[in-house]
C-alpha atoms as a PDB file:
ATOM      1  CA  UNK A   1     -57.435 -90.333 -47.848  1.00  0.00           C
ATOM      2  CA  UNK A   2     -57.061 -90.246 -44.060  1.00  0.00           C
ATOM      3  CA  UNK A   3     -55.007 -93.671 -44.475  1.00  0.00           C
ATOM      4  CA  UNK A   4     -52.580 -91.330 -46.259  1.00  0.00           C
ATOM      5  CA  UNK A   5     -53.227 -88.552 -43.421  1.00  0.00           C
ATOM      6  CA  UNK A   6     -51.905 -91.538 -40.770  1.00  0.00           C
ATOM      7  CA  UNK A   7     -49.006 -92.679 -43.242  1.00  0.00           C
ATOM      8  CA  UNK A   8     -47.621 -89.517 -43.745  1.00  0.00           C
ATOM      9  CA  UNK A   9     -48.027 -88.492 -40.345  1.00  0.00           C
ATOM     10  CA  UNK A  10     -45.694 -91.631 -39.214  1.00  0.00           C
ATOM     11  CA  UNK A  11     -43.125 -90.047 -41.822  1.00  0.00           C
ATOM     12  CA  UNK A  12     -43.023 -87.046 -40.545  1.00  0.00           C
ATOM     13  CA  UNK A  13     -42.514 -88.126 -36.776  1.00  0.00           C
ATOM     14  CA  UNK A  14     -39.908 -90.171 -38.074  1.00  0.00           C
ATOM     15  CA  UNK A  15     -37.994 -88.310 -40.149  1.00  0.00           C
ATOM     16  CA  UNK A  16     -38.580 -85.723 -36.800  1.00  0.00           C
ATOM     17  CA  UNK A  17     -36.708 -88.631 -34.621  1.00  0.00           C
ATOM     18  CA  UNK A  18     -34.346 -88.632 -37.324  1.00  0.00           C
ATOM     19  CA  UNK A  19     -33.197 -84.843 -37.387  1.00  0.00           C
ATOM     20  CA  UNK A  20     -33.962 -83.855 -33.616  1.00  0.00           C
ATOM     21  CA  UNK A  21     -37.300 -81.826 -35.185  1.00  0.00           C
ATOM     22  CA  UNK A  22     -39.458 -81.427 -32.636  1.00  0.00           C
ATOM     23  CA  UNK A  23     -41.769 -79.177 -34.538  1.00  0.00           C
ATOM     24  CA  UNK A  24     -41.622 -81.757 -37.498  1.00  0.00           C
ATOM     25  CA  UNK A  25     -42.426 -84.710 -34.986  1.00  0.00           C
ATOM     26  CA  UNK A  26     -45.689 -82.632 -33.545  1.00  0.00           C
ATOM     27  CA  UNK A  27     -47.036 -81.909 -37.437  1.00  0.00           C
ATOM     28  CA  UNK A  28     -46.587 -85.827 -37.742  1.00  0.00           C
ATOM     29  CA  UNK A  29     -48.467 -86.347 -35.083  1.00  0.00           C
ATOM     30  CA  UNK A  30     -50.978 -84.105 -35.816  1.00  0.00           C
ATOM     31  CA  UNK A  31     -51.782 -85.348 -39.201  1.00  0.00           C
ATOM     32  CA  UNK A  32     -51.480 -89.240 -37.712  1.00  0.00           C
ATOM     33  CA  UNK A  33     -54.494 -88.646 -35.632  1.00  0.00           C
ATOM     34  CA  UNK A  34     -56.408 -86.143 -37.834  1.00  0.00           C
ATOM     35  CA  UNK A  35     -56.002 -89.050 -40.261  1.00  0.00           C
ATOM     36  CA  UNK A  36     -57.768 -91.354 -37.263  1.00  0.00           C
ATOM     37  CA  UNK A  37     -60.631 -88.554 -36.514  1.00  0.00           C
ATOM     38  CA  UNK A  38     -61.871 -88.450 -40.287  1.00  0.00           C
ATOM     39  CA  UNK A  39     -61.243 -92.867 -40.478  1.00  0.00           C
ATOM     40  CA  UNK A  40     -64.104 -92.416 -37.248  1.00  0.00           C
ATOM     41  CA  UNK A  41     -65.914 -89.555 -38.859  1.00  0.00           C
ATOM     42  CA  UNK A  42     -66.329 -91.973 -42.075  1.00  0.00           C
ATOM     43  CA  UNK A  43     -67.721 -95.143 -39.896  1.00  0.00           C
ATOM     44  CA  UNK A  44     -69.787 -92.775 -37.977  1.00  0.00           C
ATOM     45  CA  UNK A  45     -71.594 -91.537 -41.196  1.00  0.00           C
ATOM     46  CA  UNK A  46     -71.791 -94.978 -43.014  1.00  0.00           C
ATOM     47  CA  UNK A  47     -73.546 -96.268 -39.748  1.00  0.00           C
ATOM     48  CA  UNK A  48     -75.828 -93.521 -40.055  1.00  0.00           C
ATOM     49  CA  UNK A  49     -76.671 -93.858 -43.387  1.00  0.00           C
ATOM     50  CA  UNK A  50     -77.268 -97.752 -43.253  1.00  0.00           C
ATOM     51  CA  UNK A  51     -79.835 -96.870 -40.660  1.00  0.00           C
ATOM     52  CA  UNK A  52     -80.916 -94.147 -42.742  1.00  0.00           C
ATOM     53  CA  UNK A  53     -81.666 -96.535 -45.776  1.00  0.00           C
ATOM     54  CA  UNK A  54     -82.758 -99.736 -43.322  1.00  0.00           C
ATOM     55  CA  UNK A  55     -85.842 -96.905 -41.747  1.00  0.00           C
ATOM     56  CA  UNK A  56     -86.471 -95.850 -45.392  1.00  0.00           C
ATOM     57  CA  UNK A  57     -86.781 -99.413 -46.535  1.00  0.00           C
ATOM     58  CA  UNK A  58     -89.385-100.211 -43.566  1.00  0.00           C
ATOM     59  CA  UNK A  59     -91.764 -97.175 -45.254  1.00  0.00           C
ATOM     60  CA  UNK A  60     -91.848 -98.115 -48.546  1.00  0.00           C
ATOM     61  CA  UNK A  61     -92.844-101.856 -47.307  1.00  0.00           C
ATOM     62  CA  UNK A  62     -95.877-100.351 -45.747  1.00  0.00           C
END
């Protein structure tokens, strides 16, 4: 999903370039790097939960 949050971020600061849309361009960009946040937000939490499940696996070899 936030691969389509970048994509159709670029199309909106494009078509922005294309009409003079300043406002458009800024919601582009916007959406480009909320698109970027949640991409982080997603490897942050499947970094957590491999350690999650590696600390879990340690216990139950015990």
């Amino acid at each position: 999903m936030s691969n389509m949050d970048q994509a159709k971020g670029r199309i909106k600061q494009a078509a922005g370039d294309l009409t003079d849309d300043d406002d458009l361009k800024r919601e582009g960009e916007i959406d480009e790097k909320g698109g970027k946040v949640k991409d982080a937000l997603d490897s942050a939490k499947e970094k957590l939960d491999d350690a999650v499940d590696a600390v879990k696996d340690k216990f139950k070899d015990r």
